[in-house]
Structures are given as C-alpha cells and as structure tokens.
Protein backbone atom coordinates (compact mmCIF):
# COMPACT_ATOMS: atom_id res chain seq x y z
CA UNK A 1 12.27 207.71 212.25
CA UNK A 2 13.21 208.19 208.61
CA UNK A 3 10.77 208.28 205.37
CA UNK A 4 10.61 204.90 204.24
CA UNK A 5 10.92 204.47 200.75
CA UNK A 6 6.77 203.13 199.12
CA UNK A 7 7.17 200.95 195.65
CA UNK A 8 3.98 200.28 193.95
CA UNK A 9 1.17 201.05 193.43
CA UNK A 10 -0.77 200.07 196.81
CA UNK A 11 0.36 203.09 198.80
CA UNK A 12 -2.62 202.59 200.94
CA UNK A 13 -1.05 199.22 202.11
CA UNK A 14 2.44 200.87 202.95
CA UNK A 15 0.72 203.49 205.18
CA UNK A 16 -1.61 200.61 206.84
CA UNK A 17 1.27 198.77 207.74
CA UNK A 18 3.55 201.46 209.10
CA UNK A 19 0.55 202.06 211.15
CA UNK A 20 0.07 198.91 212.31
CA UNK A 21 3.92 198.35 213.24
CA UNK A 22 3.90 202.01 215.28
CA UNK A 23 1.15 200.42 217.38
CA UNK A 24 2.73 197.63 217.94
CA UNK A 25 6.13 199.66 218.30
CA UNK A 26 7.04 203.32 218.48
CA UNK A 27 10.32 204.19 218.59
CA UNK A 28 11.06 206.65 221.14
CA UNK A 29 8.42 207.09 223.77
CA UNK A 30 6.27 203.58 223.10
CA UNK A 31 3.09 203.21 223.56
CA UNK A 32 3.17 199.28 223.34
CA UNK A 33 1.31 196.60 221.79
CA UNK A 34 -2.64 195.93 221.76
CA UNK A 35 -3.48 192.34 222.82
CA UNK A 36 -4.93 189.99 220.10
CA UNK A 37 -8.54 190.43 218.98
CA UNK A 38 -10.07 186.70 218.57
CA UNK A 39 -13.61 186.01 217.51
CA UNK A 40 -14.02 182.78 219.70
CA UNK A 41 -13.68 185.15 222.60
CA UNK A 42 -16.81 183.29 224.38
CA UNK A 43 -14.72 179.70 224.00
CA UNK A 44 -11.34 181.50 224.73
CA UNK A 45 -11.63 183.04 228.52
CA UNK A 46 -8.40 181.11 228.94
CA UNK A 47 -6.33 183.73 226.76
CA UNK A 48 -8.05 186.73 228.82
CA UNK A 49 -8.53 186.12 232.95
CA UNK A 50 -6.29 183.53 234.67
CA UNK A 51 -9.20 183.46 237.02
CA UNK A 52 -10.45 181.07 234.50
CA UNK A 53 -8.10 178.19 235.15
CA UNK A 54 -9.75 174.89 236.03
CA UNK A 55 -13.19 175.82 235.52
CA UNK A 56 -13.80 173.36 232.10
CA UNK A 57 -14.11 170.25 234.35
CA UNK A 58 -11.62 168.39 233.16
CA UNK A 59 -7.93 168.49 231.53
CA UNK A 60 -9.18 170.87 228.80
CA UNK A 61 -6.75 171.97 225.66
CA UNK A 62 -7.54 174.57 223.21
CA UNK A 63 -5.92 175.50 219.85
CA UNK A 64 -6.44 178.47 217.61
CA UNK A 65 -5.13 180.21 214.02
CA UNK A 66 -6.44 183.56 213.27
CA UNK A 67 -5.72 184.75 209.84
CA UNK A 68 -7.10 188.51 209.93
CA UNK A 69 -6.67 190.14 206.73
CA UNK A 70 -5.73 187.58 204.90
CA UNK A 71 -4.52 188.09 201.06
CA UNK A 72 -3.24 191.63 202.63
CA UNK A 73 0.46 191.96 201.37
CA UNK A 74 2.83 194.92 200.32
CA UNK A 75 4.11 196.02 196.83
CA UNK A 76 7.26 193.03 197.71
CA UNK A 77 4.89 190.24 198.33
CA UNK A 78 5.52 189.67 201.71
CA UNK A 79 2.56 188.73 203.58
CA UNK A 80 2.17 191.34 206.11
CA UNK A 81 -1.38 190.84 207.91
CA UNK A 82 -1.45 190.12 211.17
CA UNK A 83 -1.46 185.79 212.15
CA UNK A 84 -2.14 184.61 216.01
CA UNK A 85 -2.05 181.22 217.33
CA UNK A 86 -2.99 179.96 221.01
CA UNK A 87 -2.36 177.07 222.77
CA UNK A 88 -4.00 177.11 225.85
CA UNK A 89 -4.41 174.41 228.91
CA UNK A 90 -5.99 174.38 231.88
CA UNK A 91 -7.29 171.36 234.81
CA UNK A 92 -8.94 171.56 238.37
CA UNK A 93 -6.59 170.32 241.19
CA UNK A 94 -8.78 169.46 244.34
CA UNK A 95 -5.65 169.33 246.47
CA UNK A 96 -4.70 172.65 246.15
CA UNK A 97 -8.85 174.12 245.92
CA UNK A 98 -8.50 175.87 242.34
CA UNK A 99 -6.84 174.91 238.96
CA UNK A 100 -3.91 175.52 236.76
CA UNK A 101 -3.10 176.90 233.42
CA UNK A 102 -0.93 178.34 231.12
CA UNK A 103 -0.46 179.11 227.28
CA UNK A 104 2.11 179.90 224.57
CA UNK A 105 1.42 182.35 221.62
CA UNK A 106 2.41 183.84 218.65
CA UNK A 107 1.22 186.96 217.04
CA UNK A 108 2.88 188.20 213.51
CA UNK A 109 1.94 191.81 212.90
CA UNK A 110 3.97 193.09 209.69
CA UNK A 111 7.70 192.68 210.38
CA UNK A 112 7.25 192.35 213.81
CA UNK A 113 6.58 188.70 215.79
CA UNK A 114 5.58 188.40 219.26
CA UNK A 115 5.89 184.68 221.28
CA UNK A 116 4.12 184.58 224.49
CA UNK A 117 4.56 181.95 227.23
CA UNK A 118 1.82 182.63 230.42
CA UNK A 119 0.95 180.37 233.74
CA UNK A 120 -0.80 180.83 236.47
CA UNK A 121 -3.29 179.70 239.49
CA UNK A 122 -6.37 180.21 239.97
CA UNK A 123 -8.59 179.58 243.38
CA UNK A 124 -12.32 178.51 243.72
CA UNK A 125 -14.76 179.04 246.35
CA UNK A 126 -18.47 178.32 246.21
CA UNK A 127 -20.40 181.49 246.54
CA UNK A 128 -24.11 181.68 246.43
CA UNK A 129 -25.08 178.75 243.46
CA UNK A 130 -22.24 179.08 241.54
CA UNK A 131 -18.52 179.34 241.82
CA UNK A 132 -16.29 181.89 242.42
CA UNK A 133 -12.63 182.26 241.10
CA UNK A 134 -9.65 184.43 241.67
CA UNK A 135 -6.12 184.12 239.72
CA UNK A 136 -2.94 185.20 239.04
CA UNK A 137 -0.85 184.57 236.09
CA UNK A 138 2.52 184.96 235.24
CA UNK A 139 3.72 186.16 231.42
CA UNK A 140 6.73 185.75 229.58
CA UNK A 141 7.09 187.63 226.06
CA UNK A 142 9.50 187.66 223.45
CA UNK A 143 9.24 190.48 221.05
CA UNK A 144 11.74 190.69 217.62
CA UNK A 145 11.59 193.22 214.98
CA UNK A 146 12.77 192.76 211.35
CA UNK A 147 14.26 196.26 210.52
CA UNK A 148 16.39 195.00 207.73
CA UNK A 149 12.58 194.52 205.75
CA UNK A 150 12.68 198.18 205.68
CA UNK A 151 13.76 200.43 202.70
CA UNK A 152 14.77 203.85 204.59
CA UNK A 153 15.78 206.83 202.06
CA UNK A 154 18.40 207.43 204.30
CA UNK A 155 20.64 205.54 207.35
CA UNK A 156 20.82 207.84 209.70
CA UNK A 157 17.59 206.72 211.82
CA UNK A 158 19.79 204.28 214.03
CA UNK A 159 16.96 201.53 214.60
CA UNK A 160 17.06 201.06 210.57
CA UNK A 161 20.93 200.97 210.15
CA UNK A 162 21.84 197.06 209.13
CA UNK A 163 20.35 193.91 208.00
CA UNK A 164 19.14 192.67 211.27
CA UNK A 165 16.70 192.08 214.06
CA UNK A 166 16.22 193.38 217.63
CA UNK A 167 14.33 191.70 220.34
CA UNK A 168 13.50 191.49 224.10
CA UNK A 169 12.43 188.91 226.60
CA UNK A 170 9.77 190.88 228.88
CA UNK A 171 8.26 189.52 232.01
CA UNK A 172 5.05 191.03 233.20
CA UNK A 173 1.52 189.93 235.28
CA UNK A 174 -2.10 189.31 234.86
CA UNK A 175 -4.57 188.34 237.44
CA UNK A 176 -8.85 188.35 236.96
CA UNK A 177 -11.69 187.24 238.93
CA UNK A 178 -14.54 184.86 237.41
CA UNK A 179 -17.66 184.18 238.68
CA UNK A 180 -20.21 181.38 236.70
CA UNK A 181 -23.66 180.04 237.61
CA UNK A 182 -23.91 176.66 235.94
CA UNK A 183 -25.86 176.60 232.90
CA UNK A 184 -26.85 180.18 233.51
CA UNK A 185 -24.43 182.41 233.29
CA UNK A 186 -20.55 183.54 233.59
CA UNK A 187 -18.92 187.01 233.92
CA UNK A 188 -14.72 187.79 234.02
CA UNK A 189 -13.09 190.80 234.89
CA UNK A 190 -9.30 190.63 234.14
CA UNK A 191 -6.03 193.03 233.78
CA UNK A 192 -3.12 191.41 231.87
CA UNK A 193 0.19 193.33 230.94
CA UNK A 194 -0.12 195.57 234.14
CA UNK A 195 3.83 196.09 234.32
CA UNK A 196 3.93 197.29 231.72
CA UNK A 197 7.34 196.08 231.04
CA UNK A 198 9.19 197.31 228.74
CA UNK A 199 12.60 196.32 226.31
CA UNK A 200 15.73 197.40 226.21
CA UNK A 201 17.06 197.08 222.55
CA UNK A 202 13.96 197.26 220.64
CA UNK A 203 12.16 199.60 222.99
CA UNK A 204 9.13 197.74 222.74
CA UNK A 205 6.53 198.42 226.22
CA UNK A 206 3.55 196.30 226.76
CA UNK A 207 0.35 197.98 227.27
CA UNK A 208 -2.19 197.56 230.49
CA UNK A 209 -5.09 195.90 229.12
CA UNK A 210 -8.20 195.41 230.83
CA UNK A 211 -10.86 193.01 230.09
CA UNK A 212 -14.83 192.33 230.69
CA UNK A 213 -16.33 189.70 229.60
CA UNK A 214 -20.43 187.95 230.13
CA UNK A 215 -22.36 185.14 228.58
CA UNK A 216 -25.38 184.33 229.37
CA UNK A 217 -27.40 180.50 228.80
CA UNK A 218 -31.46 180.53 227.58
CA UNK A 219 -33.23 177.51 227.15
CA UNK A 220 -35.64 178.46 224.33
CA UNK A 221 -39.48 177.58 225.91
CA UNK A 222 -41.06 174.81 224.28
CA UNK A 223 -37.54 173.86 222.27
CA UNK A 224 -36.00 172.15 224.50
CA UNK A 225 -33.49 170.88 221.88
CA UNK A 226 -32.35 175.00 221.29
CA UNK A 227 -30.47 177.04 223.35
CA UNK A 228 -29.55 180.65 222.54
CA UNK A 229 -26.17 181.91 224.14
CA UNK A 230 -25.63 185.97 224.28
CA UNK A 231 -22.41 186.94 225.18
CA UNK A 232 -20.50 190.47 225.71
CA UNK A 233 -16.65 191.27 225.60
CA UNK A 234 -14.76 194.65 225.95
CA UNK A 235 -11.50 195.66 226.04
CA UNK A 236 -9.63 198.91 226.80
CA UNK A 237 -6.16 199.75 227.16
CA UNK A 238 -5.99 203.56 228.18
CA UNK A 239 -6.08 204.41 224.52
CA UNK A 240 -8.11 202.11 222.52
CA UNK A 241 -11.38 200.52 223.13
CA UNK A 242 -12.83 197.38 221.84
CA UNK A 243 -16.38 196.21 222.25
CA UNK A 244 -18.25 192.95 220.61
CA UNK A 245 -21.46 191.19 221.02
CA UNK A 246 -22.27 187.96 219.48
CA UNK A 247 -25.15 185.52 220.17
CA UNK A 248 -24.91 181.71 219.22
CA UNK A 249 -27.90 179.29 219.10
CA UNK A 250 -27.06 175.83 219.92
CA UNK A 251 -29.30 172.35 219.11
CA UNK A 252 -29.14 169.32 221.30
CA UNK A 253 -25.78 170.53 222.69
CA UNK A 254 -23.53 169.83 219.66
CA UNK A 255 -24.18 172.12 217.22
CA UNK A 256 -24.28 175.25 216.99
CA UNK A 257 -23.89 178.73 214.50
CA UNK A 258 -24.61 182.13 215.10
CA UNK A 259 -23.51 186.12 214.50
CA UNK A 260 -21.24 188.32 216.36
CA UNK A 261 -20.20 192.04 215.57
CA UNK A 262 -17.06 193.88 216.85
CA UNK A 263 -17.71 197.65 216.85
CA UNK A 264 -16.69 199.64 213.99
CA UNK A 265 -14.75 196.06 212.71
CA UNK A 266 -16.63 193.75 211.60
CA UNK A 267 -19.37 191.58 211.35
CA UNK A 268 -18.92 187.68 211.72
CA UNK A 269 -20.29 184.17 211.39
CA UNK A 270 -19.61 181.36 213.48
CA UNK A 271 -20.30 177.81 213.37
CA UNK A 272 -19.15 174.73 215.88
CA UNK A 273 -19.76 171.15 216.25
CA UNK A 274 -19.18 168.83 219.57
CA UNK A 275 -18.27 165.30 218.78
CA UNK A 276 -17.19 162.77 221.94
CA UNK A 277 -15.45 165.74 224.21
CA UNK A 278 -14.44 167.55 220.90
CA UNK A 279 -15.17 170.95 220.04
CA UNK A 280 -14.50 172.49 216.21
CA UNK A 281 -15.42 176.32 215.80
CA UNK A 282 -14.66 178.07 212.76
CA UNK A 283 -15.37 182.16 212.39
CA UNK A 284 -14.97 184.39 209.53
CA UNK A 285 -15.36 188.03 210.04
CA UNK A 286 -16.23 190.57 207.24
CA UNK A 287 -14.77 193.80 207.54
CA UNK A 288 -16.65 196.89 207.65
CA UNK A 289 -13.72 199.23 207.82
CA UNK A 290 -11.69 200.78 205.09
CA UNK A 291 -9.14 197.80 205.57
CA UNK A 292 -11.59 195.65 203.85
CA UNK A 293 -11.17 197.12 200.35
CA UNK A 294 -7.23 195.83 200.72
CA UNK A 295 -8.16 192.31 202.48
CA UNK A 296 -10.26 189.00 202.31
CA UNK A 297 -11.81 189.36 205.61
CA UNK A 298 -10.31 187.03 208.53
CA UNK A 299 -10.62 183.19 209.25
CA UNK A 300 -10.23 181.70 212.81
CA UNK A 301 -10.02 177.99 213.17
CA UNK A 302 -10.37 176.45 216.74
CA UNK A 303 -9.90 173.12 218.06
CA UNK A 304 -10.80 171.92 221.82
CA UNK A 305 -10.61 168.81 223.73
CA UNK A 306 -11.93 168.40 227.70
CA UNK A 307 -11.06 165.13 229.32
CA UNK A 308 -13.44 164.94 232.03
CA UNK A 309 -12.60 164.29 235.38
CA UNK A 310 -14.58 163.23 237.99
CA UNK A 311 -13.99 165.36 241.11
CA UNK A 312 -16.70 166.00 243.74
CA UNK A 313 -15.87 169.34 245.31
CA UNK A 314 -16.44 171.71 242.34
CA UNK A 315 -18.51 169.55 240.82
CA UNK A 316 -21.58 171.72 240.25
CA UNK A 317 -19.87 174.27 238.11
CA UNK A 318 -18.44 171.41 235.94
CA UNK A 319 -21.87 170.67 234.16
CA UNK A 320 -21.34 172.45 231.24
CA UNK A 321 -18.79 172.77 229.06
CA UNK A 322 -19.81 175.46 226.16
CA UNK A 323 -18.28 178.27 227.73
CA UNK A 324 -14.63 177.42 227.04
C-alpha cells in the first residue's frame, strides 16, 4: 500500500485510524477483523454463544448503540470512530427441546462498514440443577470499504485507484455451549468466525474468535433487597486478547449500577432499570489508553424486552431474567 497523504494538524489521528482500518483489513495477506467489544457483555450472551438461544424465558429482544470514541474525527471532519449496533432475538420452542435466535449488526470502523446477519439453534437438557445448552449458529457478513476516502500520493497501489467501494458477502459458523444454575450462576464457552472465510474483491478474512464468559448471583446476608452480580468475559483471537471484569449490585430486582474494567482499556460505569418486562442499561467507559487524549470516552445504550412465556419443561432455568 501507498503513503497516504496526512492534512492537519492531528497526525496522531491519521496514524490511529490507518491502524485501526489494517486490523480490520490488510491488504495482501489479511489478518481479518476483531469482533465488537460491548460493555453490556453480561446482558449480551446473545451476540457471543448461540448456545444461548432460548434461555431468557420468553420471546426476548435486545437493542444496542455503542459509540466508542466518540468526538474522534480526522483533519476532514469525517467521523471516523468506530459505531456498533445489535439487534438480537431469541425464544424457547418446547417442540423442538431448545430455542432459536438470530441477530443483524452493524459495525463502522473508519471507512470501513461491516453488516452482520446470524441464526441459529440451540438445544437444552437438564443436567444436575440447572440447564445445559449446546448451539450452532449460522453467519452471514457483508463487508464494504470506502477507498475513494483515501488521499494516496500516488495511484499505483491498485486497491486505491478510483472513487469507489469494494465489498464481499462472507458466510461463516459459530457454535458454544452454556451451562446456568438458576439464580446462581451461568458460564459460556463459544467460537464464532471459525471459517474463517474470507473475500474476494476486498480481501477482507474473518478472524477465529473464541469466547469465555461467567457471572455469578450473591444475595447480600441480611439485605435481602441487594444483590451483587460478578461477572468475567475474555476473548482471544490467535493474536489479540481481551479480558474484563465488572460487578453490578442490584436492589429489589430493578435497579441496578455498578463498575466494570476492560484490561489495559478502560474503566466503566453502568447503570440499568427494569420496568414491567423492560430493561434500560446505559454504560460509559473512560479510556485509560493513549486513545483517550484524542476521544470522549464511549457511550452504550441498551434496550430489552422479554415476553414471558409460560412453558413447563425448562421452566426452572426461566426464573431469572438479569443475565440477558
């Protein structure tokens, strides 16, 4: 690839972002895209193990806008930090012993937009006193890159020759095993991307991800109206590895606010409500890398909705709801 030409003054934000784009895209031998790093991981298990499908207790829909980085923008003005949105569902389905899911998203990263579409199945047995889940999931991707938003000192690099976009439709497969104790605790193990298809016109290859994720419930003694909620997630995909912890104390099940801290990241605040089957969750993360002399932190905003339904088999692991 050619020099690109920097304007301004912000150099540092030029080199972030060319940095950012060759992660999510290199050129000649790729290396592929990291998956999306969300704060409400502990509500989200939909977005990261399949195996998760059917386990809310009920029709359960789940939306969420991550602006990370925001007021980050080049010398142009474009607004160049990376944006994800999620739309997940998921229900039980007695007849066939399991659930369903799927989910569409969008990630922006620079001048490069990815749109996701993934279902799957997922099967539950009792084991011991909880339930135990297996699924598979099926992924659809649609990657484009804006090349003409370059400014190349010179044509010859072939990808930058032209005012246009590339992109590539890319199938590929996830599947993840869940296991969750009611009102105890939960633990996923999950591998998404592991294709690790690849595109033809904008060489753009998806990376094998794998994901670990725990929560655990404690009923504070002698508060019975508190609850404190530790949970764990980690993520590694051969070359980079991700690692957060956050604990959440909750009061008479519909409140709740607490801290979480993504290694060498950031450090974050969340807060959440539960009003008649509704869930609102809001998390802003400050950054402790160099990143955040160039940025106002990030903001995640996340809506959920369970309809219940009543169902008897399953019907032990359906008694709580927080870990969405």
């Amino acid at each position: 690839m050619q020099a690109i030409k920097l304007q301004g003054k912000p150099f540092f934000k030029y080199i972030s972002l060319v940095l950012l784009c060759l992660n999510v895209l290199c050129f000649s031998e790729s290396r592929g895209q990291q998956t999306s790093v969300i704060t409400n991981y502990m509500f989200n298990n939909m977005v990261f193990n399949p195996a998760f499908a059917g386990m809310s207790g009920g029709i359960s829909i789940t939306g969420l806008i991550r602006e990370q980085w925001f007021g980050f923008k080049d010398s142009d003005g474009n607004k160049v930090a990376p944006e994800t949105l999620f739309l997940t569902v998921d229900a039980p389905i007695r007849a066939i012993h399991g659930g369903i899911g799927g989910m569409v998203s969008q990630d922006k990263l620079g001048f490069f937009k990815n749109t996701t579409l993934k279902i799957g199945y997922a099967y539950k047995a009792e084991v011991g006193s909880g339930i135990l889940s297996a699924g598979v999931q099926l992924g659809f991707q649609n990657g484009k890159f804006d090349y003409s938003k370059f400014k190349p000192v010179s044509t010859s690099d072939p990808l930058l020759q032209g005012d246009q976009a590339k992109s590539d439709m890319i199938f590929d497969l996830a599947v993840g095993v869940y296991y969750r104790v009611p009102e105890k605790f939960y633990i996923g193990l999950s591998g998404d991307q592991l294709l690790q298809s690849k595109g033809s016109n904008t060489q753009y290859r998806l990376n094998r991800t794998f994901y670990l994720t725990g929560g655990y419930q404690w009923d504070i003694p002698n508060h019975p109206a508190f609850q404190l909620q530790p949970s764990a997630f980690v993520m590694f995909d051969g070359t980079t590895f991700q690692f957060s912890l956050s604990g959440l104390v909750w009061y008479n099940n519909k409140f709740y606010g607490g801290l979480a801290y993504r290694f060498e990241d950031a450090v974050s605040v969340l807060a959440g409500l539960t009003i008649k089957g509704f869930r609102i969750g809001l998390a802003y993360d400050v950054g402790i890398s160099k990143m955040m002399k160039y940025s106002n932190g990030s903001f995640e905003v996340m809506l959920n909705y369970v309809l219940k339904i009543d169902t008897d088999k399953f019907r032990r692991s359906y008694r709580n709801t927080r870990f969405l």
